[in-house]
C-alpha atoms as a PDB file:
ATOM      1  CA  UNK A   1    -268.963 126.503  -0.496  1.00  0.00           C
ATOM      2  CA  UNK A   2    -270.029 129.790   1.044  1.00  0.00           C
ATOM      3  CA  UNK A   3    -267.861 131.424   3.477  1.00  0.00           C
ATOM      4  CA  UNK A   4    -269.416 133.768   6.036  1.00  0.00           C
ATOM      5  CA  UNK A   5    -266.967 136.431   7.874  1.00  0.00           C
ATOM      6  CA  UNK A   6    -267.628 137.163  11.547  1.00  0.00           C
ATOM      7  CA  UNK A   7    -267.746 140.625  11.797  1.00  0.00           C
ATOM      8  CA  UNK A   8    -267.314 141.991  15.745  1.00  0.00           C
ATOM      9  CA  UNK A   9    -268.349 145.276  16.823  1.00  0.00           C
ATOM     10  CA  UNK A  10    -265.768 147.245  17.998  1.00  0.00           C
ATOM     11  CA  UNK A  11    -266.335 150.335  19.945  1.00  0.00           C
ATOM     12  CA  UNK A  12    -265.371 153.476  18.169  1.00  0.00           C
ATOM     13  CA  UNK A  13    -263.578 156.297  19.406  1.00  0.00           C
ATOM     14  CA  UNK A  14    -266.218 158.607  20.846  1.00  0.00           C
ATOM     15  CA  UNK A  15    -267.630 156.012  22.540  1.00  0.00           C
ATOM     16  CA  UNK A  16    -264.354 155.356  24.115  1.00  0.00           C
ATOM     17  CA  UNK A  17    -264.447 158.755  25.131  1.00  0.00           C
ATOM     18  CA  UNK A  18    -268.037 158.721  26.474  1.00  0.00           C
ATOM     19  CA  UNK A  19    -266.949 155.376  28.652  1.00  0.00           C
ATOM     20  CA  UNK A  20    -264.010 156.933  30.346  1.00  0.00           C
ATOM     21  CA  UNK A  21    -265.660 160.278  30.585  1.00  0.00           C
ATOM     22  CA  UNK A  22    -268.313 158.933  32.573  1.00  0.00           C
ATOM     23  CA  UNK A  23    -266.141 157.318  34.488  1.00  0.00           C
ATOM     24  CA  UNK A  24    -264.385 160.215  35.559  1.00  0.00           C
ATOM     25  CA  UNK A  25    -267.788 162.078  36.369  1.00  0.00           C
ATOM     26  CA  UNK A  26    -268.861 158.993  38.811  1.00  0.00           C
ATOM     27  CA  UNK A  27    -265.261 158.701  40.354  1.00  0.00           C
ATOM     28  CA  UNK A  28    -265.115 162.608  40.893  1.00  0.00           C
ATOM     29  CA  UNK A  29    -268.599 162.281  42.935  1.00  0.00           C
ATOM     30  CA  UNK A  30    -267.177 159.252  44.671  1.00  0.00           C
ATOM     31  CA  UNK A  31    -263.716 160.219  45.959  1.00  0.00           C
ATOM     32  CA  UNK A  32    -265.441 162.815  47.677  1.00  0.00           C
ATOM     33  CA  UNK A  33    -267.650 160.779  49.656  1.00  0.00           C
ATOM     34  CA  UNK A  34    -265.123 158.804  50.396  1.00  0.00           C
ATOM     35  CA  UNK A  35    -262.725 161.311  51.713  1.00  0.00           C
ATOM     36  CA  UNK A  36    -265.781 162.991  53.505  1.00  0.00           C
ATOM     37  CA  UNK A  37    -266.636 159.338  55.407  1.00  0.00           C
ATOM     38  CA  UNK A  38    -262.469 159.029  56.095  1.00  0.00           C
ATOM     39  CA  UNK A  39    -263.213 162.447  57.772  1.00  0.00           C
ATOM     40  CA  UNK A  40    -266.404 161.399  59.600  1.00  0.00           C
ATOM     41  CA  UNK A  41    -264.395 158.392  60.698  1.00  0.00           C
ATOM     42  CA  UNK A  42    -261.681 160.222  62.374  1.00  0.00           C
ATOM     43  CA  UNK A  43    -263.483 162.536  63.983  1.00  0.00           C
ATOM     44  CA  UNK A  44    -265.969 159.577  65.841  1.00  0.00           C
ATOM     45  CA  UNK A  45    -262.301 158.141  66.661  1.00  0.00           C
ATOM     46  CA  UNK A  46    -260.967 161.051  68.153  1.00  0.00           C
ATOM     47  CA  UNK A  47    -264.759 161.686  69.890  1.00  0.00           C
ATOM     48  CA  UNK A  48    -264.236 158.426  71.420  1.00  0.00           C
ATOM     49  CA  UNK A  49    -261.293 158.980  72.251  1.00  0.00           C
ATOM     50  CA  UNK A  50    -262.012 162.221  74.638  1.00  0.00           C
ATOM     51  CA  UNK A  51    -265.223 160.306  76.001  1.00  0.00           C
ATOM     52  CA  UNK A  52    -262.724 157.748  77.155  1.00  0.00           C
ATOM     53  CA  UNK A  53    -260.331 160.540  78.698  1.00  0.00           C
ATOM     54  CA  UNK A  54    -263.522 161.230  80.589  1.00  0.00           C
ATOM     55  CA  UNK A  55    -264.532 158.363  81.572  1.00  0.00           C
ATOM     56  CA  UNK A  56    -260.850 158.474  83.578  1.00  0.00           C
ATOM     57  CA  UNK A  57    -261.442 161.774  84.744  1.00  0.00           C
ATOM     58  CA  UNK A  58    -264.540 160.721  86.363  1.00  0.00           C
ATOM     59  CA  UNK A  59    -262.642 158.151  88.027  1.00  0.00           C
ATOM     60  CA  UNK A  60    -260.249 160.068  89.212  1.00  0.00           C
ATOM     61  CA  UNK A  61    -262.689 162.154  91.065  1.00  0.00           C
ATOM     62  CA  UNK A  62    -264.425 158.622  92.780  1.00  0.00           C
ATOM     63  CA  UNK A  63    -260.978 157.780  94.226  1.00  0.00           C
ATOM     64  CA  UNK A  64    -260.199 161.086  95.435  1.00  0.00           C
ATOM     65  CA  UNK A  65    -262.615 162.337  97.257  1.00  0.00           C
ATOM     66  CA  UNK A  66    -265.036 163.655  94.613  1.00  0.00           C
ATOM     67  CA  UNK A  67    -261.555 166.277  93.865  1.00  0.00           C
ATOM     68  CA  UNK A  68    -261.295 167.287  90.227  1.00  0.00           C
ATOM     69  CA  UNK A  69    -257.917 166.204  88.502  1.00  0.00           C
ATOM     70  CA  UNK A  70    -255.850 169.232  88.772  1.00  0.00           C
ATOM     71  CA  UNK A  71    -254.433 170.736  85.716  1.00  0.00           C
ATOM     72  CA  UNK A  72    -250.723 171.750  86.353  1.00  0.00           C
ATOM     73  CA  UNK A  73    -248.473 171.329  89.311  1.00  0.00           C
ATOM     74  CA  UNK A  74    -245.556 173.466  89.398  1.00  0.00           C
ATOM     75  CA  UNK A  75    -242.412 172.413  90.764  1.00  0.00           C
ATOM     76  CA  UNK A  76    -242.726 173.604  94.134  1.00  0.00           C
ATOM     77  CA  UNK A  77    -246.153 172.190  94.785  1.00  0.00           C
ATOM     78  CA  UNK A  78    -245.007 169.189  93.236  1.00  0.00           C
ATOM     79  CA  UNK A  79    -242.279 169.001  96.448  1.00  0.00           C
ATOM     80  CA  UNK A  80    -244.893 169.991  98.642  1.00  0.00           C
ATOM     81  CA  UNK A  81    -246.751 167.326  98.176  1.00  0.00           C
ATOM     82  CA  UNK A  82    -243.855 164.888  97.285  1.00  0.00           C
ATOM     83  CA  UNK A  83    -245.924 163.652  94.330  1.00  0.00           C
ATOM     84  CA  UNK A  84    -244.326 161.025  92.198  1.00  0.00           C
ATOM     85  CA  UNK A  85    -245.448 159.140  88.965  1.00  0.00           C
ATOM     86  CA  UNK A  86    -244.642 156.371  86.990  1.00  0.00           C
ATOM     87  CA  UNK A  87    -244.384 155.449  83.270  1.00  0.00           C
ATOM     88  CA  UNK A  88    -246.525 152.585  82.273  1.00  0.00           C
ATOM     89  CA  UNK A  89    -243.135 150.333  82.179  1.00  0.00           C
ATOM     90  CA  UNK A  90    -242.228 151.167  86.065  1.00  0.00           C
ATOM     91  CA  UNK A  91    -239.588 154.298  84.736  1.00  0.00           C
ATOM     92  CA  UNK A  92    -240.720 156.777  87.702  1.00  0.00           C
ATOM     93  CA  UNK A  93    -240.778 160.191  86.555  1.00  0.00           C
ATOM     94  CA  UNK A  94    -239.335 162.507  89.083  1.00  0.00           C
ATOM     95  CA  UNK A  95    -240.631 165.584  90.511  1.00  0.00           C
ATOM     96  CA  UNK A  96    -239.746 168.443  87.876  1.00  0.00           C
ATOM     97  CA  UNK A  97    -240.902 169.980  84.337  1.00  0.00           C
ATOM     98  CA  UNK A  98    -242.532 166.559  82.692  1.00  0.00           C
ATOM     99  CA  UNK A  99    -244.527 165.934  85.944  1.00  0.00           C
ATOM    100  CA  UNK A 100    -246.202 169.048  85.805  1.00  0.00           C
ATOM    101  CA  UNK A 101    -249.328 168.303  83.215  1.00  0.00           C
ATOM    102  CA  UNK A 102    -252.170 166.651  83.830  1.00  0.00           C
ATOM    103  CA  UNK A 103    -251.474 163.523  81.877  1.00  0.00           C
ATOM    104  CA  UNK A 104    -249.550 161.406  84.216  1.00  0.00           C
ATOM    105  CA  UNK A 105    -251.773 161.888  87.139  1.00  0.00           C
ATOM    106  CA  UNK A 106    -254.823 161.085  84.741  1.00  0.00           C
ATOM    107  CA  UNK A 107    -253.062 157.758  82.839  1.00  0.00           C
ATOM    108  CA  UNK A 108    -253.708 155.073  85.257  1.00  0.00           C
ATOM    109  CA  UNK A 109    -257.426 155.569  85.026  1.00  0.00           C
ATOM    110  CA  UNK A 110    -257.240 154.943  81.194  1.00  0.00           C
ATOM    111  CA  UNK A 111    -255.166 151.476  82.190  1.00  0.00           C
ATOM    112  CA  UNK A 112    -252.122 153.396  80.965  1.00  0.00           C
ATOM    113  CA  UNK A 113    -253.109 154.047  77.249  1.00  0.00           C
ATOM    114  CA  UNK A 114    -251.203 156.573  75.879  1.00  0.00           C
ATOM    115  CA  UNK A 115    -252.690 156.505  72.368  1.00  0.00           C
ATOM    116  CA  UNK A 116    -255.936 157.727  74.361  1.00  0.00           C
ATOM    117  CA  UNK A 117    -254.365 161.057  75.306  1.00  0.00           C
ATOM    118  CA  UNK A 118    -252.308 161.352  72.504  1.00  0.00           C
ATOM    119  CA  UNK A 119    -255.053 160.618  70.023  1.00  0.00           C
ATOM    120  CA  UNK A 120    -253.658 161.946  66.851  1.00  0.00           C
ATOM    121  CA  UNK A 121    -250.657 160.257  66.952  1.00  0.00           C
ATOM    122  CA  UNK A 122    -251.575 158.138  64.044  1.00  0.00           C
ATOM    123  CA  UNK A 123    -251.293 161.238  61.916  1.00  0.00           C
ATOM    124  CA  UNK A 124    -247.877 162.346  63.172  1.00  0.00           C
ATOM    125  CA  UNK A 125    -246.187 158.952  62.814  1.00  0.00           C
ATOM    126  CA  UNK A 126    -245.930 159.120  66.755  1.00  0.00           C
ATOM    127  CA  UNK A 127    -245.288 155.878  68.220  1.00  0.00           C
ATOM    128  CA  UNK A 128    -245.188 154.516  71.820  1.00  0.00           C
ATOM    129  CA  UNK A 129    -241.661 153.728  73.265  1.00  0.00           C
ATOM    130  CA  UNK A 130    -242.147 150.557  75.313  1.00  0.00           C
ATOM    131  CA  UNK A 131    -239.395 151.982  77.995  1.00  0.00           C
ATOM    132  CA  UNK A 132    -238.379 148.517  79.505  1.00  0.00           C
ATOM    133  CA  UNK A 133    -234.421 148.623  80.626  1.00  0.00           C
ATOM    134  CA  UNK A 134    -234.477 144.724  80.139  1.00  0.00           C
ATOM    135  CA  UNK A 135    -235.592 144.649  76.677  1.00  0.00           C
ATOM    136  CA  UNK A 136    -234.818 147.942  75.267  1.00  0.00           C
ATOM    137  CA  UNK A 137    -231.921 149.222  76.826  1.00  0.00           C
ATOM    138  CA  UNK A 138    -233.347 152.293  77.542  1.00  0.00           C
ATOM    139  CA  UNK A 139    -232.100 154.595  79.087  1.00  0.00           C
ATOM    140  CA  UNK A 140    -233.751 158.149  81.419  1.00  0.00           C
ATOM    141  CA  UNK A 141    -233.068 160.550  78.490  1.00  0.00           C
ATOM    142  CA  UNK A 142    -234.643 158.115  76.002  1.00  0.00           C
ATOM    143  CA  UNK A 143    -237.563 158.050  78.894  1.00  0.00           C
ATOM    144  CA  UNK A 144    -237.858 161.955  78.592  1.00  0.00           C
ATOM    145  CA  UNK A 145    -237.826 162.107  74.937  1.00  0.00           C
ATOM    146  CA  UNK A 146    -240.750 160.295  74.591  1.00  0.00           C
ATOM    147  CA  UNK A 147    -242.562 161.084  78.435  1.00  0.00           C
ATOM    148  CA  UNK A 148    -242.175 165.177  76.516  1.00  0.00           C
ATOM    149  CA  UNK A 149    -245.277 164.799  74.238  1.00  0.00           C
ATOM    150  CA  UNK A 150    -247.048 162.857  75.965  1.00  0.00           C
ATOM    151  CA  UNK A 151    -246.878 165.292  79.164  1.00  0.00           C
ATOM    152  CA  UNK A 152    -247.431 168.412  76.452  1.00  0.00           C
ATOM    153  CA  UNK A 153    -248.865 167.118  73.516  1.00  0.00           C
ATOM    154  CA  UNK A 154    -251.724 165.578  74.236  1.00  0.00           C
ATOM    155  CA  UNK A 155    -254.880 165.056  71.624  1.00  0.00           C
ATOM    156  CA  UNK A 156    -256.919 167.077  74.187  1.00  0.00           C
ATOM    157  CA  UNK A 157    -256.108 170.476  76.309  1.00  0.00           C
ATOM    158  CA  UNK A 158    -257.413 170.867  80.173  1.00  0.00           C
ATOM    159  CA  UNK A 159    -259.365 173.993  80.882  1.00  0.00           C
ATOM    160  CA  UNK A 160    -257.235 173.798  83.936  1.00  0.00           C
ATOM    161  CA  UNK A 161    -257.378 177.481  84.893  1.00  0.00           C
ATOM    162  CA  UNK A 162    -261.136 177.125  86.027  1.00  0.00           C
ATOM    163  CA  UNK A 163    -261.509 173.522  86.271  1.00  0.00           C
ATOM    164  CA  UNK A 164    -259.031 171.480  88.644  1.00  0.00           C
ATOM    165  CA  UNK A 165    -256.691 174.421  88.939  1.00  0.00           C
ATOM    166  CA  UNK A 166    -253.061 175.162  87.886  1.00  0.00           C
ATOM    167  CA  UNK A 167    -251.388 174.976  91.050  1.00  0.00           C
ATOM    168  CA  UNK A 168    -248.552 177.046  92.151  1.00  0.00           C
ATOM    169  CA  UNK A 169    -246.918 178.244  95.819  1.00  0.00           C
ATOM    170  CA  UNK A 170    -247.859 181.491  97.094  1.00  0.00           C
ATOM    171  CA  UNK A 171    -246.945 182.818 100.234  1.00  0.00           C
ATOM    172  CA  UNK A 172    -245.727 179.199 101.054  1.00  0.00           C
ATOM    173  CA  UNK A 173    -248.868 177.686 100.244  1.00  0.00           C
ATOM    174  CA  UNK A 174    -249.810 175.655  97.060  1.00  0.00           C
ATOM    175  CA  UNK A 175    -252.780 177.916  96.010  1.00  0.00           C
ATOM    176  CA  UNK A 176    -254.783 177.703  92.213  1.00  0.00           C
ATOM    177  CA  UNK A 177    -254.056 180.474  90.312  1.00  0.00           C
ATOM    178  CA  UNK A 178    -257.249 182.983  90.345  1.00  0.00           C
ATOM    179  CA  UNK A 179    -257.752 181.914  94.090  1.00  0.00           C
ATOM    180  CA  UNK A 180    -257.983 185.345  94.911  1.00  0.00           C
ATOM    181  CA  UNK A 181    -259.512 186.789  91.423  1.00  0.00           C
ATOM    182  CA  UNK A 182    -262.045 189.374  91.619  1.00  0.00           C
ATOM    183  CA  UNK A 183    -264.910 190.041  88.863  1.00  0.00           C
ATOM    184  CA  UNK A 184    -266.405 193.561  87.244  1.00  0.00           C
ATOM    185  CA  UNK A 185    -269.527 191.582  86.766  1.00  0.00           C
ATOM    186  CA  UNK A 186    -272.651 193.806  87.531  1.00  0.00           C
ATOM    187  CA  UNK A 187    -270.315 197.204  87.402  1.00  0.00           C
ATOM    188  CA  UNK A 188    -268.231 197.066  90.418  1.00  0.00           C
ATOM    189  CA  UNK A 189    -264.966 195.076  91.641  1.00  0.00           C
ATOM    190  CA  UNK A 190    -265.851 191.874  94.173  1.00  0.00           C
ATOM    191  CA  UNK A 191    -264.234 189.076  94.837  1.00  0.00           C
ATOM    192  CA  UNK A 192    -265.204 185.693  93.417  1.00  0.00           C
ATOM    193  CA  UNK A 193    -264.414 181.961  93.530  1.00  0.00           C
ATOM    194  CA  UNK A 194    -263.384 180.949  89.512  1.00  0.00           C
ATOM    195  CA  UNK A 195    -262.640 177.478  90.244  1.00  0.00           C
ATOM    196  CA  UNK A 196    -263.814 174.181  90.387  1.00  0.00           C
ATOM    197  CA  UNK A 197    -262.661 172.031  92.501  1.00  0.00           C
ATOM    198  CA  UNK A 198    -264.667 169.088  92.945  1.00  0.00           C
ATOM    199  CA  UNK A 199    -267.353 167.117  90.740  1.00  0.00           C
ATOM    200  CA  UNK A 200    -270.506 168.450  93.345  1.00  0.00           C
ATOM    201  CA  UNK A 201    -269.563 172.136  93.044  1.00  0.00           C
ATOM    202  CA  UNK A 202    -270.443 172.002  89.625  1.00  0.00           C
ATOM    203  CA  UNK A 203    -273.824 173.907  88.939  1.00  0.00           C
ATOM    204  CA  UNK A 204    -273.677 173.720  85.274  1.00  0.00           C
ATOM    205  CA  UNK A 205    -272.330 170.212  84.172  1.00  0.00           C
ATOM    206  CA  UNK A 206    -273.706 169.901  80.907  1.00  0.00           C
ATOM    207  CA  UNK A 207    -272.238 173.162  79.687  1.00  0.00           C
ATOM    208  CA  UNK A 208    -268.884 173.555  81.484  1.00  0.00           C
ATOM    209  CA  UNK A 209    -265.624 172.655  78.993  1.00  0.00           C
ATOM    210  CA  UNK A 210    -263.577 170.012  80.880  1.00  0.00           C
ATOM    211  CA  UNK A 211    -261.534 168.927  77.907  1.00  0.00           C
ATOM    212  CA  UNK A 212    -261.489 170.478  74.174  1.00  0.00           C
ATOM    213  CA  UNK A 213    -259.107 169.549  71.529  1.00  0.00           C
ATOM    214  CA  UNK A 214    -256.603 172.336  71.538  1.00  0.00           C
ATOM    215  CA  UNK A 215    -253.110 173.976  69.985  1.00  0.00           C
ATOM    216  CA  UNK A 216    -250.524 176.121  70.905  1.00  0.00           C
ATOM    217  CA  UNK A 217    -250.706 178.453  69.069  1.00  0.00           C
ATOM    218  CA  UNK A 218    -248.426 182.006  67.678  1.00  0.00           C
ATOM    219  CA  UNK A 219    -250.530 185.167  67.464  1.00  0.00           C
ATOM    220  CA  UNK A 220    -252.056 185.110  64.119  1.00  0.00           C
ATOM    221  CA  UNK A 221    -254.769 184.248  61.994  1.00  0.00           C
ATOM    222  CA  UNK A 222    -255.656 179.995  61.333  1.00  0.00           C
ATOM    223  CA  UNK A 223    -258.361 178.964  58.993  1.00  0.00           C
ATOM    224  CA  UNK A 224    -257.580 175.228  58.396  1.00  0.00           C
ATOM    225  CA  UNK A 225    -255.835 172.741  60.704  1.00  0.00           C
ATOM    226  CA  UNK A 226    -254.351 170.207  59.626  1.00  0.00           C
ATOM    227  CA  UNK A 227    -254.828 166.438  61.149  1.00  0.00           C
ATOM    228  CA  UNK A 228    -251.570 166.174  62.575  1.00  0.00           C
ATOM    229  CA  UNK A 229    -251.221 169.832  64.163  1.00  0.00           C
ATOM    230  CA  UNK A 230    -249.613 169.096  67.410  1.00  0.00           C
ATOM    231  CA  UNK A 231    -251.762 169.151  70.773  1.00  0.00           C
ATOM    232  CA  UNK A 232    -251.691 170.915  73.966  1.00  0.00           C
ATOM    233  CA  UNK A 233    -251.849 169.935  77.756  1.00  0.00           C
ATOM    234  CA  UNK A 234    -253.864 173.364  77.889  1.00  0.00           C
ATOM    235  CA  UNK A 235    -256.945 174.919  76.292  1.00  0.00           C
ATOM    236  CA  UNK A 236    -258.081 178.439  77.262  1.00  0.00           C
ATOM    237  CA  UNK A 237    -260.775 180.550  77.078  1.00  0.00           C
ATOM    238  CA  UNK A 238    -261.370 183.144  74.706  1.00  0.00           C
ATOM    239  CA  UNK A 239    -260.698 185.912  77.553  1.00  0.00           C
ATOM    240  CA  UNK A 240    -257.971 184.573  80.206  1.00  0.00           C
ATOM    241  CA  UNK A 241    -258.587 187.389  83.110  1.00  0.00           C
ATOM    242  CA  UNK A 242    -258.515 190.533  81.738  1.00  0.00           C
ATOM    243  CA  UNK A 243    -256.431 189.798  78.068  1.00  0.00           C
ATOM    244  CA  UNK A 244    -257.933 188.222  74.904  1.00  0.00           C
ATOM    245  CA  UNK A 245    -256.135 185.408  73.798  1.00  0.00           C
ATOM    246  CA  UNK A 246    -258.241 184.676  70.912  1.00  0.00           C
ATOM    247  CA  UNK A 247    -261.335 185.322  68.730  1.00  0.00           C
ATOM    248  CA  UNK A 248    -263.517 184.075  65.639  1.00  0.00           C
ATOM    249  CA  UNK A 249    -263.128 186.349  62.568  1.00  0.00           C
ATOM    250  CA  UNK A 250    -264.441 183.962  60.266  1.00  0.00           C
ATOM    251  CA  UNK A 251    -261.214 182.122  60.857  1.00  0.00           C
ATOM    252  CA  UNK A 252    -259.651 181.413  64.744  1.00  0.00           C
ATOM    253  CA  UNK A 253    -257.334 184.597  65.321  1.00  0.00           C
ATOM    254  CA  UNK A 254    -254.808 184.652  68.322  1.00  0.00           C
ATOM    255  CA  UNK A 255    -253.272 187.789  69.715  1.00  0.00           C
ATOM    256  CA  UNK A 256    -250.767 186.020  72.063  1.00  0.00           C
ATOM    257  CA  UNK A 257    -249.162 182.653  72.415  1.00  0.00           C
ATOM    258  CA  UNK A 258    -252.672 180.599  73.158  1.00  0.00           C
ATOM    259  CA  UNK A 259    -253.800 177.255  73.907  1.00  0.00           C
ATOM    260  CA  UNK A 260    -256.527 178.109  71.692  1.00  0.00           C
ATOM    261  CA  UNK A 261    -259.352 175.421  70.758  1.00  0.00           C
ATOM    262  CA  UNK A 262    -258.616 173.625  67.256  1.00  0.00           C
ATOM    263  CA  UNK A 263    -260.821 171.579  64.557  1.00  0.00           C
ATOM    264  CA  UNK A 264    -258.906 168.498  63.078  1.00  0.00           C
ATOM    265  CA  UNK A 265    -260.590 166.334  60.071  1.00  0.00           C
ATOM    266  CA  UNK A 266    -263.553 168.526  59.693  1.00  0.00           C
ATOM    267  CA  UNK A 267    -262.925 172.192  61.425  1.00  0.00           C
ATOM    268  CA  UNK A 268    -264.754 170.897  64.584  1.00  0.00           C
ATOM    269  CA  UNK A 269    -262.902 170.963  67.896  1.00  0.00           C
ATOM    270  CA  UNK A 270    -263.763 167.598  69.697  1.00  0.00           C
ATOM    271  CA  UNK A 271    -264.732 169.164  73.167  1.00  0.00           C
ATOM    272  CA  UNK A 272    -265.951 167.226  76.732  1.00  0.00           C
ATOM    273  CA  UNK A 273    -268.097 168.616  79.020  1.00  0.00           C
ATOM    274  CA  UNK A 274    -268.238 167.961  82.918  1.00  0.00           C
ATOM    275  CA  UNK A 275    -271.266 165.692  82.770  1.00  0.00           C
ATOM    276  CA  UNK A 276    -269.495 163.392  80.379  1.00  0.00           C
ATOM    277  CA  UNK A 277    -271.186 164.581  77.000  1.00  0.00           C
ATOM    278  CA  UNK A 278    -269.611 165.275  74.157  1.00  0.00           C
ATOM    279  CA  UNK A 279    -269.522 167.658  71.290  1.00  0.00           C
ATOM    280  CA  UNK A 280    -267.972 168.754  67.976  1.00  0.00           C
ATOM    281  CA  UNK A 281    -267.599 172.884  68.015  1.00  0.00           C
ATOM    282  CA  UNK A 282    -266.433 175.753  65.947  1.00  0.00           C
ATOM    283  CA  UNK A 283    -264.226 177.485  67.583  1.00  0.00           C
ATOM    284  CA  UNK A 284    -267.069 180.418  67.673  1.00  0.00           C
ATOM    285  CA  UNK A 285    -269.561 177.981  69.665  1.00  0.00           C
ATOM    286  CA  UNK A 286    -266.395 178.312  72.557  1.00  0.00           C
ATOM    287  CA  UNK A 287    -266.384 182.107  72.293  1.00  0.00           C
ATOM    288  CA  UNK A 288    -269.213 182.178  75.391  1.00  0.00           C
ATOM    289  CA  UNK A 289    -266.877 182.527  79.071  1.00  0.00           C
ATOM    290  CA  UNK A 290    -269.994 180.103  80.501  1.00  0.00           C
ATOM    291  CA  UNK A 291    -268.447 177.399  79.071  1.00  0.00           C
ATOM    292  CA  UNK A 292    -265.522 177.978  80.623  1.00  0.00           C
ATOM    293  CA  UNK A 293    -266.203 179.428  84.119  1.00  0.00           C
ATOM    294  CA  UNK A 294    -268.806 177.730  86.456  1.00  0.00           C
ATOM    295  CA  UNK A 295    -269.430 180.817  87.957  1.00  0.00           C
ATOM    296  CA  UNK A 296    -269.419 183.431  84.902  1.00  0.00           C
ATOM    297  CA  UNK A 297    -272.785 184.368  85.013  1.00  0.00           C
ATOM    298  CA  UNK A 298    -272.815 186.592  81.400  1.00  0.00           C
ATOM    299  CA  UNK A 299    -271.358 185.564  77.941  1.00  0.00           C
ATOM    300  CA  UNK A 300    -268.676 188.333  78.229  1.00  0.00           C
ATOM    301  CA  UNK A 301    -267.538 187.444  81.835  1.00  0.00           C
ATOM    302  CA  UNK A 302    -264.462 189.451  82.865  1.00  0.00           C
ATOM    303  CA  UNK A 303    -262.051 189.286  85.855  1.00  0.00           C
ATOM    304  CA  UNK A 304    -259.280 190.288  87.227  1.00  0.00           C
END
């Protein structure tokens, strides 16, 4: 009787090697992709998410008159004009320092969502206090803990200077600042009207910032962001009167404490304009004052 072995190919060594080195070449070209589509992803969210923020500041304008959102209320104008706001759980916040930013006055056209003006907060670990008295115990300096970044850390900064205004008393009036600006444009000093104040005053809608994803920022130089960098009520141009707050070296560079424009997930700073469009910018695309003054009439606009 005949007995036949089995004999069962094995791979050898260097084929081994071959398997799990081609392995590593196609998982190298895939991870990638796949952190380049995580990337994409975010940045459609957060795109989304300042659409939506526009879609309430459009609002906003319908129910008052065709008036622009204003940017800032100090304290005094806040008085003025007895202003109050509430928390999305009925917690009123008072006249005072967390009333002052646009967001409150702004949240009930976005039904209250908070995650839509804070938009990063999934990258900070940030999460909504549900400020009910009868459920949490909560208590007003709980309320003010978390009311702080939503009123100053927003995903998204207001170009309130030129757009809505940043409202403070003069002479016992509540006046924008810049009311009374005047311009060099053209080689001598005249005065001119920097602000926008209501949606039909707007001449150039498709290319006016309202809205840009923005930081505060220390004077220095920034050439990656990362996705949880923390927000700012404010975004500024790259000339704020007469003084440079910031430029494009290659990299952003501030000279002064700035509310500078910022790139999360891919280096592009999620910006709205006035009509409602919106775009994904280097900070260098923002460099041009049109985009930030209605009436600047050259890309170097000055004023005083």
């Amino acid at each position: 009787m005949s007995h036949q072995r089995t004999r069962i190919k094995a791979f050898t060594i260097v084929e081994l090697l071959v398997v799990v080195g081609i392995l590593a070449l196609l998982l190298g070209m895939l991870l990638p992709a796949l952190a380049g589509a995580q990337k994409r992803s975010k940045k459609h969210k957060e795109l989304n998410a300042i659409r939506q923020v526009g879609l309430g500041w459009t609002l906003y304008a319908n129910a008052n008159n065709d008036k622009l959102l204003p940017g800032y209320l100090d304290l005094a104008v806040q008085q003025k004009w007895r202003v109050k706001y509430e928390y999305p759980n009925h917690w009123d916040i008072p006249a005072g320092d967390l009333a002052g930013p646009w967001t409150w006055r702004l949240l009930p056209y976005l039904d209250n969502n908070i995650l839509t003006v804070h938009a990063y907060a999934d990258e900070t670990g940030y999460e909504t206090v549900e400020l009910n008295p009868s459920s949490t115990g909560a208590t007003p300096g709980g309320m003010a803990n978390a009311a702080r970044p939503i009123a100053y850390e927003p995903g998204f900064g207001y170009n309130a200077y030129y757009v809505g205004g940043w409202w403070t008393m003069d002479s016992g009036l509540p006046r924008p600042l810049f009311y009374d600006a005047q311009s060099d444009d053209g080689g001598s000093l005249r005065p001119v009207n920097l602000l926008s104040r209501s949606v039909g005053t707007i001449r150039r809608p498709t290319e006016l910032v309202a809205f840009c994803s923005s930081s505060l920022l220390e004077p220095g130089v920034y050439r990656k962001f990362p996705n949880s960098q923390l927000g700012s009520h404010l975004v500024v141009p790259a000339w704020l009167g007469g003084n440079e707050q910031w430029e494009w070296v290659g990299a952003l560079q501030t000279h002064v404490l700035s509310a500078a424009p910022i790139g999360r997930y891919n280096g592009l700073a999620a910006t709205l304009y006035t009509d409602g469009h919106t775009g994904a910018n280097k900070p260098d695309d923002l460099t041009d004052m049109r985009k930030w003054i209605d009436a600047a009439k050259t890309r170097n606009f000055r004023h005083q």
